[in-house]
PDB file of N, CA and C in Angstrom:
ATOM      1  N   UNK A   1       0.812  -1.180   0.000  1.00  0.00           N
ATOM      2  CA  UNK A   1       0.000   0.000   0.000  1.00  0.00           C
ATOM      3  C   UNK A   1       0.870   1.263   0.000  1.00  0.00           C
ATOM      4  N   UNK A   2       2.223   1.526   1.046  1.00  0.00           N
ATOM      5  CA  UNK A   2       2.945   2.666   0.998  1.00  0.00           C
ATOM      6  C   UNK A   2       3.081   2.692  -0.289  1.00  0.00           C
ATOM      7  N   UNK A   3       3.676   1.409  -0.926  1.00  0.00           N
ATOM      8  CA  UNK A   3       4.556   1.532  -2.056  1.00  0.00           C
ATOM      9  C   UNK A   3       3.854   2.437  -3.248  1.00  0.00           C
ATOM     10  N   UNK A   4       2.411   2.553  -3.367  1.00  0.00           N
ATOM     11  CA  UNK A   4       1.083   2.893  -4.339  1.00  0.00           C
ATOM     12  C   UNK A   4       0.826   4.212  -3.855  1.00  0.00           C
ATOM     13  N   UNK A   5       0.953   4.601  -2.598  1.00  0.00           N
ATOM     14  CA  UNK A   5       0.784   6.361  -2.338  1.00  0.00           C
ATOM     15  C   UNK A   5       2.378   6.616  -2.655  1.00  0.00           C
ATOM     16  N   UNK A   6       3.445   6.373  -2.377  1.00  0.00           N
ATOM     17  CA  UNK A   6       4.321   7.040  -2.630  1.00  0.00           C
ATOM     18  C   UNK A   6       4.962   6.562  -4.651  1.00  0.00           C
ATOM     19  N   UNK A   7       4.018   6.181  -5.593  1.00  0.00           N
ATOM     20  CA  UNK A   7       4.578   5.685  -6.839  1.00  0.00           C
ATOM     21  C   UNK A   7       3.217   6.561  -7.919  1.00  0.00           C
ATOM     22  N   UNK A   8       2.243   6.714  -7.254  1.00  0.00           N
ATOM     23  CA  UNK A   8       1.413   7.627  -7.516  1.00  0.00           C
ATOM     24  C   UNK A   8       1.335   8.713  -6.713  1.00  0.00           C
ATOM     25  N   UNK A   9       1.998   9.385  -6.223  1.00  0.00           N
ATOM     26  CA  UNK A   9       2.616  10.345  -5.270  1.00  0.00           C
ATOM     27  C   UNK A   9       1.206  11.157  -4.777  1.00  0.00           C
ATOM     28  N   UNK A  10      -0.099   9.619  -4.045  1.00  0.00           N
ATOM     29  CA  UNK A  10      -0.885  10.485  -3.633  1.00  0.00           C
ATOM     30  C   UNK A  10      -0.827  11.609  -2.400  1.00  0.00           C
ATOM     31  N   UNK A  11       0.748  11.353  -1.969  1.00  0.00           N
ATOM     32  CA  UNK A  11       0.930  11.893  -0.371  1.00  0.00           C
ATOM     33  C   UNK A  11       0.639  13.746  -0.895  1.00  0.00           C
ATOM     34  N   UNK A  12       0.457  13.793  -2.137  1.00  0.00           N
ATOM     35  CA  UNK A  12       0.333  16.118  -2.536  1.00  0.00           C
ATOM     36  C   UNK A  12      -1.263  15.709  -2.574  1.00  0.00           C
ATOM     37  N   UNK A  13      -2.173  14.530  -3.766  1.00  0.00           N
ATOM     38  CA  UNK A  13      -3.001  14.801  -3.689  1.00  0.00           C
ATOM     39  C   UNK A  13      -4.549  14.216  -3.088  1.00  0.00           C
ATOM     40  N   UNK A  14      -4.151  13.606  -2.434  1.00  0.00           N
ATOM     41  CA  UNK A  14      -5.308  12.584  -1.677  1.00  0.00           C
ATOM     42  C   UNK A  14      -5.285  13.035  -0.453  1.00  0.00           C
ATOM     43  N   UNK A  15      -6.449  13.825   0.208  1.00  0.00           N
ATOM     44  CA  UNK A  15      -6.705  14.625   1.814  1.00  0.00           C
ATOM     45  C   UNK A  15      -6.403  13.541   2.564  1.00  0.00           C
ATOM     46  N   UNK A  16      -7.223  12.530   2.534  1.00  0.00           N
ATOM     47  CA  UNK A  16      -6.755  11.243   3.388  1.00  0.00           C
ATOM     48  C   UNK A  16      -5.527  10.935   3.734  1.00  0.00           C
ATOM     49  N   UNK A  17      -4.719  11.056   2.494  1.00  0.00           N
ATOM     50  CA  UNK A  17      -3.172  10.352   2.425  1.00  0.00           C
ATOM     51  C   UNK A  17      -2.260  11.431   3.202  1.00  0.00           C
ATOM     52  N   UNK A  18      -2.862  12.821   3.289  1.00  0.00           N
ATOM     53  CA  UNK A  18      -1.746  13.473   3.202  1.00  0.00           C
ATOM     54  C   UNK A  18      -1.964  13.702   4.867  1.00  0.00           C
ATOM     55  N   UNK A  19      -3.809  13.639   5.455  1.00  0.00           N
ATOM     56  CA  UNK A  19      -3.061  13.571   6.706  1.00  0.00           C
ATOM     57  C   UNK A  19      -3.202  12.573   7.805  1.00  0.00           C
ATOM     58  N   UNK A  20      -3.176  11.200   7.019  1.00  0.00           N
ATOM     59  CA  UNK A  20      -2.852  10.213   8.060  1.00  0.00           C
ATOM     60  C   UNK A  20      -1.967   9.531   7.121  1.00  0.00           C
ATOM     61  N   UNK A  21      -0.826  10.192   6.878  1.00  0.00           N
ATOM     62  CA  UNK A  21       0.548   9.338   6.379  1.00  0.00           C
ATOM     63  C   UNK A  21       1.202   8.718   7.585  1.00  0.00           C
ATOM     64  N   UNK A  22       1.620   9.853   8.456  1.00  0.00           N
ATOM     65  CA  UNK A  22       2.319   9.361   9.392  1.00  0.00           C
ATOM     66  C   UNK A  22       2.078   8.055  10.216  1.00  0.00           C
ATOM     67  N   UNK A  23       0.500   7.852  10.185  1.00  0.00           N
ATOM     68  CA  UNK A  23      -0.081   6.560  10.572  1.00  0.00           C
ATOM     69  C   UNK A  23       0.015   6.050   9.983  1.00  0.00           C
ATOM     70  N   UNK A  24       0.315   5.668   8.473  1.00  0.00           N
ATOM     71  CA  UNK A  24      -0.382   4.607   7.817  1.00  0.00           C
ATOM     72  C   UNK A  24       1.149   4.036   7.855  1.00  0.00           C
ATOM     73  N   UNK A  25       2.103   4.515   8.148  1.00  0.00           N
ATOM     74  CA  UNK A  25       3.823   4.607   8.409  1.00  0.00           C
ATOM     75  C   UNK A  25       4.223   3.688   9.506  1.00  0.00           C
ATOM     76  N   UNK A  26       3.675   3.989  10.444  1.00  0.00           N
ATOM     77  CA  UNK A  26       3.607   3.789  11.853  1.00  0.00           C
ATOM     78  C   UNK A  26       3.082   2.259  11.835  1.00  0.00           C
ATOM     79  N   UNK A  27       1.630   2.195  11.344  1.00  0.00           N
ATOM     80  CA  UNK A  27       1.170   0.935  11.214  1.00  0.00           C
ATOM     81  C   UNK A  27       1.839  -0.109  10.563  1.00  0.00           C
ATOM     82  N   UNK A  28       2.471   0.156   9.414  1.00  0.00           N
ATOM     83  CA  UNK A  28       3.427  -0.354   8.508  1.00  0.00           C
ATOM     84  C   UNK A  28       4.524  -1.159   9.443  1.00  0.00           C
ATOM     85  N   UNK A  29       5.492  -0.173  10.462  1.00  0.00           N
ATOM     86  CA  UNK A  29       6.361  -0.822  10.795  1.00  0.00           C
ATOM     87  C   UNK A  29       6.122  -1.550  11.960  1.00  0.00           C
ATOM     88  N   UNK A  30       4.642  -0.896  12.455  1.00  0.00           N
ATOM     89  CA  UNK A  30       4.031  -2.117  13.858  1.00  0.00           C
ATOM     90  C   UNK A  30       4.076  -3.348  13.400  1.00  0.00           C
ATOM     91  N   UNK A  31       3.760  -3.590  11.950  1.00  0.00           N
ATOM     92  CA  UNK A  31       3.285  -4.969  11.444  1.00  0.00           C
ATOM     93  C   UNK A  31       4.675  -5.777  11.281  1.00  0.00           C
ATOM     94  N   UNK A  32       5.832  -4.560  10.944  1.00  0.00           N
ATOM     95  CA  UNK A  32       7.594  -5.306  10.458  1.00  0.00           C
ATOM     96  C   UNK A  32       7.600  -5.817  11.518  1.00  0.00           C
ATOM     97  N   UNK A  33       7.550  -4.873  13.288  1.00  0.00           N
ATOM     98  CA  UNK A  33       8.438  -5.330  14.235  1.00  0.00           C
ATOM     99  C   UNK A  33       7.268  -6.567  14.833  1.00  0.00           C
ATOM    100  N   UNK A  34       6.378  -6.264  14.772  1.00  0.00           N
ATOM    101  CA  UNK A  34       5.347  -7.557  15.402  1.00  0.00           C
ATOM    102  C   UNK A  34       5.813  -8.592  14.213  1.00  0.00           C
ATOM    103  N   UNK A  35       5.834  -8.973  13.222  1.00  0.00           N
ATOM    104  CA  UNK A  35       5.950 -10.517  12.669  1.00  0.00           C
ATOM    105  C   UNK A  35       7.306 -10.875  12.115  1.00  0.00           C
ATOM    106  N   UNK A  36       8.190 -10.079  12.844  1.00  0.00           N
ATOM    107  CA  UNK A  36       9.916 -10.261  12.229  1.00  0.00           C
ATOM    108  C   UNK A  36      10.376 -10.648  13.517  1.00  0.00           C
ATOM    109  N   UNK A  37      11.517 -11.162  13.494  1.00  0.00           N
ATOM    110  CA  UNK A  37      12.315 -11.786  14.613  1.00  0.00           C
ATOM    111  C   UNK A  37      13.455 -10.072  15.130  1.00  0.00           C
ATOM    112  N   UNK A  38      13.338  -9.744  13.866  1.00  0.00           N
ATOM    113  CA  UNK A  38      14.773  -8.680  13.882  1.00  0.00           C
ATOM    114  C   UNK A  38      14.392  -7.143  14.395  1.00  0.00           C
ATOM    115  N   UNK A  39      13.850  -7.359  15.284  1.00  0.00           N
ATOM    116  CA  UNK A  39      13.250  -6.209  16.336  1.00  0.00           C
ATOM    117  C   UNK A  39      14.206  -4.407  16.183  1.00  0.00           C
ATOM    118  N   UNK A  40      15.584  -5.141  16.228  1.00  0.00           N
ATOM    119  CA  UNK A  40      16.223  -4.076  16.552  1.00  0.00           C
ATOM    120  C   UNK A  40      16.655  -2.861  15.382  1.00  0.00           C
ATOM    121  N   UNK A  41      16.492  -3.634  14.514  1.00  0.00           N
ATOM    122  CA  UNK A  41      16.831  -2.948  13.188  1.00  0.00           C
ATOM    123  C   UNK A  41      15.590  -2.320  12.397  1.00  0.00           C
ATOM    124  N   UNK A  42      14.366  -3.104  12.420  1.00  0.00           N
ATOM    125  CA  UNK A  42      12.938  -2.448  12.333  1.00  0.00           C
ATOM    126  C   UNK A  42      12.505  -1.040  12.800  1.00  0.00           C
ATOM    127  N   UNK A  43      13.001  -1.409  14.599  1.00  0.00           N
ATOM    128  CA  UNK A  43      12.914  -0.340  15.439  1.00  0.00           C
ATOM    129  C   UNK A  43      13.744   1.154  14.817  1.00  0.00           C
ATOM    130  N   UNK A  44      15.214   0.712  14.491  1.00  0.00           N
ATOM    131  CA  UNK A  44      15.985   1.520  14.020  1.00  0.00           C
ATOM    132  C   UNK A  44      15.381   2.424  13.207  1.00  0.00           C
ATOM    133  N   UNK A  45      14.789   1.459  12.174  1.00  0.00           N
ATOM    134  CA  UNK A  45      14.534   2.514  11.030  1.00  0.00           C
ATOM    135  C   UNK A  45      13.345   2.982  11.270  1.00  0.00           C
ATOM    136  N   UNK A  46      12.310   2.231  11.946  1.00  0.00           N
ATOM    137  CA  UNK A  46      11.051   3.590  12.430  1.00  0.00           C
ATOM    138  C   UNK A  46      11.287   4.304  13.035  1.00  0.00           C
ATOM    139  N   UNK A  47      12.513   4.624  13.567  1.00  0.00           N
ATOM    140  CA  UNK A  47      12.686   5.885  14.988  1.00  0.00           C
ATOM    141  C   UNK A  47      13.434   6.512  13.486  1.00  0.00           C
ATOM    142  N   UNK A  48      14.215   6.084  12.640  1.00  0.00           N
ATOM    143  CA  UNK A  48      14.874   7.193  11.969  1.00  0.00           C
ATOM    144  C   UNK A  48      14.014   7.867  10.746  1.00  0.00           C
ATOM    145  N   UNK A  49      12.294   7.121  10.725  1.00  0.00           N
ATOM    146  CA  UNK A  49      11.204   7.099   9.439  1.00  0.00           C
ATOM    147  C   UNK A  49      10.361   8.522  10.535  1.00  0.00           C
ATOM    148  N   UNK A  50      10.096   8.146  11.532  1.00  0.00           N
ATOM    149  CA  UNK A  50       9.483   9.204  12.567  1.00  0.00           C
ATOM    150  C   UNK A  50      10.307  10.349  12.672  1.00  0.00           C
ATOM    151  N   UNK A  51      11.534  10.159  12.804  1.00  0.00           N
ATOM    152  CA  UNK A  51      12.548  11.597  12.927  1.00  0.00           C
ATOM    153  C   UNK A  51      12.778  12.552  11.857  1.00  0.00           C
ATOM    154  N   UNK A  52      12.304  12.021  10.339  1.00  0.00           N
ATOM    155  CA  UNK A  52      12.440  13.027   9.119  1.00  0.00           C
ATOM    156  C   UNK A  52      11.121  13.289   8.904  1.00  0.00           C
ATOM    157  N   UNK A  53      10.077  12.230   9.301  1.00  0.00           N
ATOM    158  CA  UNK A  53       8.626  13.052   9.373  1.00  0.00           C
ATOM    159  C   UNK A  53       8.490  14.238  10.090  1.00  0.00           C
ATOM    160  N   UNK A  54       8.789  14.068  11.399  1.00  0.00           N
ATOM    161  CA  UNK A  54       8.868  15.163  12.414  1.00  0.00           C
ATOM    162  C   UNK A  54       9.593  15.939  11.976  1.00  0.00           C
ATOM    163  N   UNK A  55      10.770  16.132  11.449  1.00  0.00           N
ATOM    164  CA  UNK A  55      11.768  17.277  11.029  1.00  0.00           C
ATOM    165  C   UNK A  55      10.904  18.076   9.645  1.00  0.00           C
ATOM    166  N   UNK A  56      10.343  17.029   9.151  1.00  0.00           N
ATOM    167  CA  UNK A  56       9.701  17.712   7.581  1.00  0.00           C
ATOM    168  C   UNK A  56       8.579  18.772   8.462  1.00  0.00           C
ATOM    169  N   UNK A  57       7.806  18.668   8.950  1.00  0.00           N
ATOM    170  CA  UNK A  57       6.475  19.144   9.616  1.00  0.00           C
ATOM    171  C   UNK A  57       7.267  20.326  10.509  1.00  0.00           C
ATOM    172  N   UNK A  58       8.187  19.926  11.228  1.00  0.00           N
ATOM    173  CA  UNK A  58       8.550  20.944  12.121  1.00  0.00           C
ATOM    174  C   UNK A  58       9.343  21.926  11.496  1.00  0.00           C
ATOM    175  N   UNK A  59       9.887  21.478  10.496  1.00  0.00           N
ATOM    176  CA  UNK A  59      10.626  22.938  10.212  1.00  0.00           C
ATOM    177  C   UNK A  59      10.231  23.247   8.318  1.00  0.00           C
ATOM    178  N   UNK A  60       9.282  22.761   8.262  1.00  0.00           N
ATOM    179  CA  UNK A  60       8.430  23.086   6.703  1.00  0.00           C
ATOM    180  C   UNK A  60       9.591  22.446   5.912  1.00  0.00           C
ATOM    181  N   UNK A  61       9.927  21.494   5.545  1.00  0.00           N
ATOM    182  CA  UNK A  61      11.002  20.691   4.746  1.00  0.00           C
ATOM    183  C   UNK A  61       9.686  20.799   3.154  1.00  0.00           C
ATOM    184  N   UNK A  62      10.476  20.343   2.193  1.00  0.00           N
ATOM    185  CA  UNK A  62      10.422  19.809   1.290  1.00  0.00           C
ATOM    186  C   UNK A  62       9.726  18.382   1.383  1.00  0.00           C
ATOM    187  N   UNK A  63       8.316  18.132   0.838  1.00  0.00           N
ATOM    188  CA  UNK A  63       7.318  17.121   0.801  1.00  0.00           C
ATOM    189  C   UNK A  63       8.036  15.856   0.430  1.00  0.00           C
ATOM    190  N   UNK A  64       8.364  16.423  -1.466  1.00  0.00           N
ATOM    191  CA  UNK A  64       9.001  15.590  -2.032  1.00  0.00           C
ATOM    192  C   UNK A  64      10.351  15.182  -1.715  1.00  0.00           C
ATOM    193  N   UNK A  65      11.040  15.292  -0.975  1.00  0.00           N
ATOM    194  CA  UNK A  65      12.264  14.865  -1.081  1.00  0.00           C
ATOM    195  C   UNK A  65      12.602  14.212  -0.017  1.00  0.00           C
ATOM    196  N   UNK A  66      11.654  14.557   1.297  1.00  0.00           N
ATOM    197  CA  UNK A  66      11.501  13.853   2.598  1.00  0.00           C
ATOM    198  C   UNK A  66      11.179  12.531   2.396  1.00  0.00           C
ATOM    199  N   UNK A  67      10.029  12.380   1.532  1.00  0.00           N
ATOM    200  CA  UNK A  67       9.496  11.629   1.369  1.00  0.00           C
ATOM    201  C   UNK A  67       9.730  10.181   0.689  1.00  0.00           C
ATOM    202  N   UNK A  68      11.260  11.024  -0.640  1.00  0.00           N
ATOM    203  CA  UNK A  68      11.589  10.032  -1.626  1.00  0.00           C
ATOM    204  C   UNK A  68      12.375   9.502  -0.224  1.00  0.00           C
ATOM    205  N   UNK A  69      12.940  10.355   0.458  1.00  0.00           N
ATOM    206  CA  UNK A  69      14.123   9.559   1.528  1.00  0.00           C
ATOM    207  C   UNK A  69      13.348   8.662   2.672  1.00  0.00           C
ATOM    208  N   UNK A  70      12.372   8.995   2.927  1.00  0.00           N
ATOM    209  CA  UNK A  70      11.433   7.758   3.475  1.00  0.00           C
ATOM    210  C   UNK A  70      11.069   6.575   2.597  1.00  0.00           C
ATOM    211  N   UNK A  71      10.392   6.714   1.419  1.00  0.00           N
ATOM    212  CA  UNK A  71      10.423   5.480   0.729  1.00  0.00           C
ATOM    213  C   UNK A  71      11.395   4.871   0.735  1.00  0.00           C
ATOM    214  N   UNK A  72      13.061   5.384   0.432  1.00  0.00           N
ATOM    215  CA  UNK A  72      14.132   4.619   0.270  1.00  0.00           C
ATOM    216  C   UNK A  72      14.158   3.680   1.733  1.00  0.00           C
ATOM    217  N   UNK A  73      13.881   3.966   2.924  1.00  0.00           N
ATOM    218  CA  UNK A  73      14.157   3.327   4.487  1.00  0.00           C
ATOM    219  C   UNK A  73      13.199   2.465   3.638  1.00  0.00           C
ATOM    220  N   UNK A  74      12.008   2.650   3.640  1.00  0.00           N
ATOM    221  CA  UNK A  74      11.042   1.463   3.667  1.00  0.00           C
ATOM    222  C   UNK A  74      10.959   0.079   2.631  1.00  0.00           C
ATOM    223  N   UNK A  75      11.654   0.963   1.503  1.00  0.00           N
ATOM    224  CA  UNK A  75      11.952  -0.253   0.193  1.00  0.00           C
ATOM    225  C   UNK A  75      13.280  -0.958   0.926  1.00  0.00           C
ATOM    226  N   UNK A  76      13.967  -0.364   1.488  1.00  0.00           N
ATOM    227  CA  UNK A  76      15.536  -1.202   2.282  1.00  0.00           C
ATOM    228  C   UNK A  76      15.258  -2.109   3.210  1.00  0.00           C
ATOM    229  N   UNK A  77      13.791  -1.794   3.374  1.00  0.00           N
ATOM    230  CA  UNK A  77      13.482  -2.825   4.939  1.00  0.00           C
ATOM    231  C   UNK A  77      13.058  -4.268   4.361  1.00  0.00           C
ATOM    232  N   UNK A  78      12.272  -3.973   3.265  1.00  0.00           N
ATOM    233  CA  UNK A  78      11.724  -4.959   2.462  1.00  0.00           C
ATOM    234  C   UNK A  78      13.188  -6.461   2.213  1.00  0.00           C
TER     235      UNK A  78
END
């Protein structure tokens, strides 16, 4: 599902998408660290997927480019 909002880049135009990304993110890696053995590295990258969300929002970042750098964590986790 990330892979389809961020390849049709509904995160500019879908109201839904744009403001429960951070959840739909969140949920994503609840599901890595709940059915993976490899806890610590999951964890890693959602604390470092939460820290450029938060940095994008808190200091008005760039949508697109936050974002391509979040997809990249999440296609690496795969």
């Amino acid at each position: 599902m990330l892979n389809y909002i961020f390849n049709k880049r509904n995160y500019l135009k879908d109201e839904f998408v744009i403001e429960n990304l951070q959840i739909l993110i969140e949920i994503y890696f609840y599901n890595k660290i709940i059915s993976r053995n490899n806890f610590e590295n999951h964890y890693k990258s959602f604390k470092q997927t939460m820290n450029k969300i938060n940095n994008m929002n808190k200091f008005n970042l760039d949508k697109d480019s936050s974002l391509l750098e979040i997809k990249n964590i999440i296609v690496n986790e795969r």
